[in-house]
PDB file of N, CA and C in Angstrom:
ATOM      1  N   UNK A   1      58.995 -33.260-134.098  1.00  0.00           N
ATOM      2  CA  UNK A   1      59.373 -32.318-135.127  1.00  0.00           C
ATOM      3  C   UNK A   1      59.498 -30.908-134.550  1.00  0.00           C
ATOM      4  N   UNK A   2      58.504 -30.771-133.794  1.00  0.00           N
ATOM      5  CA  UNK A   2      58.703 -28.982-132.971  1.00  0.00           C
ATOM      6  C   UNK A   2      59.945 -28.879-132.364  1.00  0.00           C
ATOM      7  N   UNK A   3      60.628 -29.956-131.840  1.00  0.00           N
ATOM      8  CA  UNK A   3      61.508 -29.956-130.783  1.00  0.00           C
ATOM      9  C   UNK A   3      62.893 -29.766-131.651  1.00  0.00           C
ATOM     10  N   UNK A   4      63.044 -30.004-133.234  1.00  0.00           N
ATOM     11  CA  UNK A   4      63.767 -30.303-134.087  1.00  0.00           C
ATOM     12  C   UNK A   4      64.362 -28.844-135.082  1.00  0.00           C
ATOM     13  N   UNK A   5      62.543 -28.413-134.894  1.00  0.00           N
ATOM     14  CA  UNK A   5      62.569 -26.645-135.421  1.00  0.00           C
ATOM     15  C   UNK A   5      62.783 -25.920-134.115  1.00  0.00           C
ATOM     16  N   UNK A   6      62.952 -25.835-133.090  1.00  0.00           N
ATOM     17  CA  UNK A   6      63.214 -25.273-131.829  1.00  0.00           C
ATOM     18  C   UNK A   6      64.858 -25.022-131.709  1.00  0.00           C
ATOM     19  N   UNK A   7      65.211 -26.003-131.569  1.00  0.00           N
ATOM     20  CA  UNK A   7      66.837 -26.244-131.603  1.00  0.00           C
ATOM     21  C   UNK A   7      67.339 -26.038-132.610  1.00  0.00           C
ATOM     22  N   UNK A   8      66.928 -26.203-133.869  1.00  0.00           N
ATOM     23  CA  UNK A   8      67.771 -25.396-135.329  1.00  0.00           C
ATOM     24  C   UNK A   8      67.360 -23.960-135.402  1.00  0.00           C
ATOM     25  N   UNK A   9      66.383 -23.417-135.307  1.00  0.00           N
ATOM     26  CA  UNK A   9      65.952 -22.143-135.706  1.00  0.00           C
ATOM     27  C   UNK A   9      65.704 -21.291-134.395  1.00  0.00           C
ATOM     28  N   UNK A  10      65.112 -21.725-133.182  1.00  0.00           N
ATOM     29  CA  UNK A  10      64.667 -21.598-132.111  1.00  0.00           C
ATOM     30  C   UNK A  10      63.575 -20.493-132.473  1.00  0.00           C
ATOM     31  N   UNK A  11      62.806 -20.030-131.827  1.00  0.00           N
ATOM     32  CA  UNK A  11      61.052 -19.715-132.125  1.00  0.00           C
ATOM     33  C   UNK A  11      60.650 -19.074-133.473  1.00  0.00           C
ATOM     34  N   UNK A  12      59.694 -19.160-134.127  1.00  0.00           N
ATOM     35  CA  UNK A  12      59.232 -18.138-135.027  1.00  0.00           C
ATOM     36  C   UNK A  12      59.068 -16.712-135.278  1.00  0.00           C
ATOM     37  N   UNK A  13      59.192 -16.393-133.790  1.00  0.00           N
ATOM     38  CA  UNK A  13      59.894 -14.772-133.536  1.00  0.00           C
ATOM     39  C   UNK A  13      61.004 -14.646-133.681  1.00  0.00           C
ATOM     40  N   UNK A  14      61.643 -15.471-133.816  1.00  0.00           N
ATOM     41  CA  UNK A  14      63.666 -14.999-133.920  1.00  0.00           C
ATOM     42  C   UNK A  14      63.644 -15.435-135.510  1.00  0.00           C
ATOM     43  N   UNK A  15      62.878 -16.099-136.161  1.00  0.00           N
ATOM     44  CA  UNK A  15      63.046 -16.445-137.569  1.00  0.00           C
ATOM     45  C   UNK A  15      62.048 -15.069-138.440  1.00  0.00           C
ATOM     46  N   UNK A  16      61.030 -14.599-138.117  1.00  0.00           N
ATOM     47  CA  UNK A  16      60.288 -13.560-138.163  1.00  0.00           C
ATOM     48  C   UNK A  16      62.000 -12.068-137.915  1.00  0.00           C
ATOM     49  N   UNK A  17      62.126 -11.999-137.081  1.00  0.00           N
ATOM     50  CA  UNK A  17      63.140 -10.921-136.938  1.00  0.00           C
ATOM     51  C   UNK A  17      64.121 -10.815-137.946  1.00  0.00           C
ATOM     52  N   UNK A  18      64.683 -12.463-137.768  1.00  0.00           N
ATOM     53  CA  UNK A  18      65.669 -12.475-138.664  1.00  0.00           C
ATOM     54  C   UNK A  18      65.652 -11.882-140.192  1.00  0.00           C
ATOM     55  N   UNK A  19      64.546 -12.282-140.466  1.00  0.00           N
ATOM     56  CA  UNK A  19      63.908 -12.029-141.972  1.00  0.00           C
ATOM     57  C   UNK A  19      63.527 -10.688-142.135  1.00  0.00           C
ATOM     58  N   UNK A  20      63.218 -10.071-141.576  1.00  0.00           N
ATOM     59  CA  UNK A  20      62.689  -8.476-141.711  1.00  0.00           C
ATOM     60  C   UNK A  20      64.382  -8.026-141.807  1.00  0.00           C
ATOM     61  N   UNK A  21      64.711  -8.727-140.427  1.00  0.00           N
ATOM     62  CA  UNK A  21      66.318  -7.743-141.088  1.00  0.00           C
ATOM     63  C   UNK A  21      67.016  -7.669-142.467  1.00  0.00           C
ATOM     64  N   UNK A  22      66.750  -9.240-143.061  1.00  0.00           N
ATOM     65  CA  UNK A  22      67.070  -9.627-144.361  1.00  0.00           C
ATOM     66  C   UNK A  22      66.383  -8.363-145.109  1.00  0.00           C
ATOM     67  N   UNK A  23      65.098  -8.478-144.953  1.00  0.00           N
ATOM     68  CA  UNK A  23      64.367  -7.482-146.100  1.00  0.00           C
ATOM     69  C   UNK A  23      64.422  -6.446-145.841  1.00  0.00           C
ATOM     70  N   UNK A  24      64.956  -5.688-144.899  1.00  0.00           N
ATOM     71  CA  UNK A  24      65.121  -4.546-145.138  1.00  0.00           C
ATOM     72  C   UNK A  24      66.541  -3.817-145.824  1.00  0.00           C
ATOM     73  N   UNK A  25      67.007  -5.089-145.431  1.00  0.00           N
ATOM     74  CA  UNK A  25      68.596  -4.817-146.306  1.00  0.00           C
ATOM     75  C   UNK A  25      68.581  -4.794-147.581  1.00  0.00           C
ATOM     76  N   UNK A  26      67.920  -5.688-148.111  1.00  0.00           N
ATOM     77  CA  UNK A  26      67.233  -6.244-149.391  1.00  0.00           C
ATOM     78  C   UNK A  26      66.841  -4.730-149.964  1.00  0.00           C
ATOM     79  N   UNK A  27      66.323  -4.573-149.654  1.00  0.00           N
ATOM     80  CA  UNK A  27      64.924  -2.985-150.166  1.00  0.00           C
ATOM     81  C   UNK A  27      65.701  -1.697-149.637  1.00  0.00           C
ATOM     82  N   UNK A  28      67.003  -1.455-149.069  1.00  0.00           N
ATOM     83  CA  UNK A  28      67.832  -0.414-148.918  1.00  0.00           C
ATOM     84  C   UNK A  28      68.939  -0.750-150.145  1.00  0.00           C
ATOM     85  N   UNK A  29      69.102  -2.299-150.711  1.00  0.00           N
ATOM     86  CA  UNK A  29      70.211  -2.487-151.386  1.00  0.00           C
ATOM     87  C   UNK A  29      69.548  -2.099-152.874  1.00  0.00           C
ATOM     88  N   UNK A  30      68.563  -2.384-153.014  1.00  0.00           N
ATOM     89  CA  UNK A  30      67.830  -2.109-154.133  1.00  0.00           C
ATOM     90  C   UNK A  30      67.362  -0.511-154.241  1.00  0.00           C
ATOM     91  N   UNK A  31      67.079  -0.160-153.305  1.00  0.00           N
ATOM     92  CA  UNK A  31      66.693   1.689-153.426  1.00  0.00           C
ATOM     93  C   UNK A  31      67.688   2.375-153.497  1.00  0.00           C
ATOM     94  N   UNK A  32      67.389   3.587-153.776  1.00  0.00           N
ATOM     95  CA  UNK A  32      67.967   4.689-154.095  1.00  0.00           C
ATOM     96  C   UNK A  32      69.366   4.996-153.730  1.00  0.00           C
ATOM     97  N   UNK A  33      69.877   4.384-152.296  1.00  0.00           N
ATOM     98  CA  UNK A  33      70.931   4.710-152.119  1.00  0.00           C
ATOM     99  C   UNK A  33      71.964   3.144-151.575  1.00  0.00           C
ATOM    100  N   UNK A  34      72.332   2.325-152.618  1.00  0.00           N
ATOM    101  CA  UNK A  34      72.704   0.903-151.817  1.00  0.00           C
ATOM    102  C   UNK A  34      73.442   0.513-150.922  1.00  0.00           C
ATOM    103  N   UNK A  35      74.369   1.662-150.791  1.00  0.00           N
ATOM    104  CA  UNK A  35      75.496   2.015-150.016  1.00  0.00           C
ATOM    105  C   UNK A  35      74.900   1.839-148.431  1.00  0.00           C
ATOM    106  N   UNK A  36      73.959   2.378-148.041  1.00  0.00           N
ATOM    107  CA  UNK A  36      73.008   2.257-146.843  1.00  0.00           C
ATOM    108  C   UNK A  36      73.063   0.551-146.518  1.00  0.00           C
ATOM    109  N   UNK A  37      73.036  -0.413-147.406  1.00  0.00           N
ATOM    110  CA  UNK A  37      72.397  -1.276-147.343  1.00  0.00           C
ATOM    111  C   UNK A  37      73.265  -2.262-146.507  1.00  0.00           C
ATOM    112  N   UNK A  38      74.832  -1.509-146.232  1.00  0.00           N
ATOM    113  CA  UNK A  38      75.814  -2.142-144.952  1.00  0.00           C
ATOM    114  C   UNK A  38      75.348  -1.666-143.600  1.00  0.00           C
ATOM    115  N   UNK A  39      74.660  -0.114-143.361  1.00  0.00           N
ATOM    116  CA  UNK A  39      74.214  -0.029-142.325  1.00  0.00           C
ATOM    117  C   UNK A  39      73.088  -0.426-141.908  1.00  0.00           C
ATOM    118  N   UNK A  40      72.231  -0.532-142.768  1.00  0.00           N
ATOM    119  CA  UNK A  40      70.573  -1.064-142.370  1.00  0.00           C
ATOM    120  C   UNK A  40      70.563  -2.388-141.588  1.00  0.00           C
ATOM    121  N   UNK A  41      71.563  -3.490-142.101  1.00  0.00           N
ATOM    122  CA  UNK A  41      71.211  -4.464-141.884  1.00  0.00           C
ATOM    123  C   UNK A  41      72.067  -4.590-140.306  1.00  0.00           C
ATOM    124  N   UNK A  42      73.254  -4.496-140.146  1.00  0.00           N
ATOM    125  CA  UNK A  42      73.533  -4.518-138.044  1.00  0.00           C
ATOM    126  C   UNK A  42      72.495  -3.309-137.216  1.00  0.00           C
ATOM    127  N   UNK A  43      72.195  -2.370-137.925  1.00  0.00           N
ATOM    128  CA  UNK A  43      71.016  -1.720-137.084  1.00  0.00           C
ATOM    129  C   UNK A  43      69.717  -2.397-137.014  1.00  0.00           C
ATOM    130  N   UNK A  44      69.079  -3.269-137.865  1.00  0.00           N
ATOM    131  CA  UNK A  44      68.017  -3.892-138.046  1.00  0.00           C
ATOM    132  C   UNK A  44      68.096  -5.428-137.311  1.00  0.00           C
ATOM    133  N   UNK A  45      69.308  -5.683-137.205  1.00  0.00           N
ATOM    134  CA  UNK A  45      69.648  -6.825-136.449  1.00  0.00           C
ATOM    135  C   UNK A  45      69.681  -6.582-135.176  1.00  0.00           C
ATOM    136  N   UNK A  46      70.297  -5.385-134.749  1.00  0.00           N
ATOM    137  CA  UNK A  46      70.304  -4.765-133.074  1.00  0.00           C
ATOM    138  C   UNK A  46      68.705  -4.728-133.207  1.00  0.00           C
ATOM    139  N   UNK A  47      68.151  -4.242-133.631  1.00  0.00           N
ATOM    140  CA  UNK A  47      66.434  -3.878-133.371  1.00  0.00           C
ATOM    141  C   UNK A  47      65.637  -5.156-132.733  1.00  0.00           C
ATOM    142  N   UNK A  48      66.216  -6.300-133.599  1.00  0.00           N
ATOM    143  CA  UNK A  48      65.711  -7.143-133.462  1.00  0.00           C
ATOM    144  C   UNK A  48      65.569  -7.951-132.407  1.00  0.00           C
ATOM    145  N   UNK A  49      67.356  -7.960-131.978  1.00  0.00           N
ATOM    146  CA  UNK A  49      67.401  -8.515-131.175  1.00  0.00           C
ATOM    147  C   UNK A  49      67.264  -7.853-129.164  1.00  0.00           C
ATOM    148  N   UNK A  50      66.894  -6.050-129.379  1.00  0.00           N
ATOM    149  CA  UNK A  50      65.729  -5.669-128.462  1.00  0.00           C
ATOM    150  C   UNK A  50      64.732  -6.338-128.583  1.00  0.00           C
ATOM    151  N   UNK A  51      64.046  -6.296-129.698  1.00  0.00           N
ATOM    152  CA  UNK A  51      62.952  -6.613-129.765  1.00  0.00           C
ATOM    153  C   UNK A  51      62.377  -8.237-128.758  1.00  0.00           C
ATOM    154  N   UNK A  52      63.460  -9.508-129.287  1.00  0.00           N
ATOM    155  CA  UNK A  52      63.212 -10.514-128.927  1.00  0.00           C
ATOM    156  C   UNK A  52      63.739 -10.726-127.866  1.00  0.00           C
ATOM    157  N   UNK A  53      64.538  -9.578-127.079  1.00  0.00           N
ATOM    158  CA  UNK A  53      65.018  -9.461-125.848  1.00  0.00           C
ATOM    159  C   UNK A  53      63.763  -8.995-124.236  1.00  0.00           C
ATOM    160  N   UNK A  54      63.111  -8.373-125.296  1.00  0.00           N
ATOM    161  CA  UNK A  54      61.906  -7.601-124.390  1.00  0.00           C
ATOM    162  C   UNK A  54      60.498  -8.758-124.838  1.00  0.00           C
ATOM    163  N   UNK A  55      60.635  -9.858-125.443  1.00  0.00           N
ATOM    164  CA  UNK A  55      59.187 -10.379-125.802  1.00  0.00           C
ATOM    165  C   UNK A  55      60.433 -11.905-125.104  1.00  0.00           C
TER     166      UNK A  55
END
């Protein structure tokens, strides 16, 4: 089964990333200004994928 979630999703850090990017898009689309909520999310995705680039 690990080997099954590995190859569809590949680690819990890239599914962890993925999701913060989601929610932060989420919570810029919903606040004050929604318009933001096209840039948040490819900047939050670049972040991420430093992030899981350097770990």
């Amino acid at each position: 089964m690990r080997a099954l979630f590995k190859t569809l999703f590949g680690s819990a850090r890239t599914i962890g990333a993925a999701a913060a990017a989601a929610g932060l898009a989420v919570l810029a689309l919903h606040g004050p200004a929604p318009a933001l909520a096209g840039a948040v999310l490819p900047v939050a995705l670049l972040a991420g994928a430093a992030y899981l680039a350097r770990h």
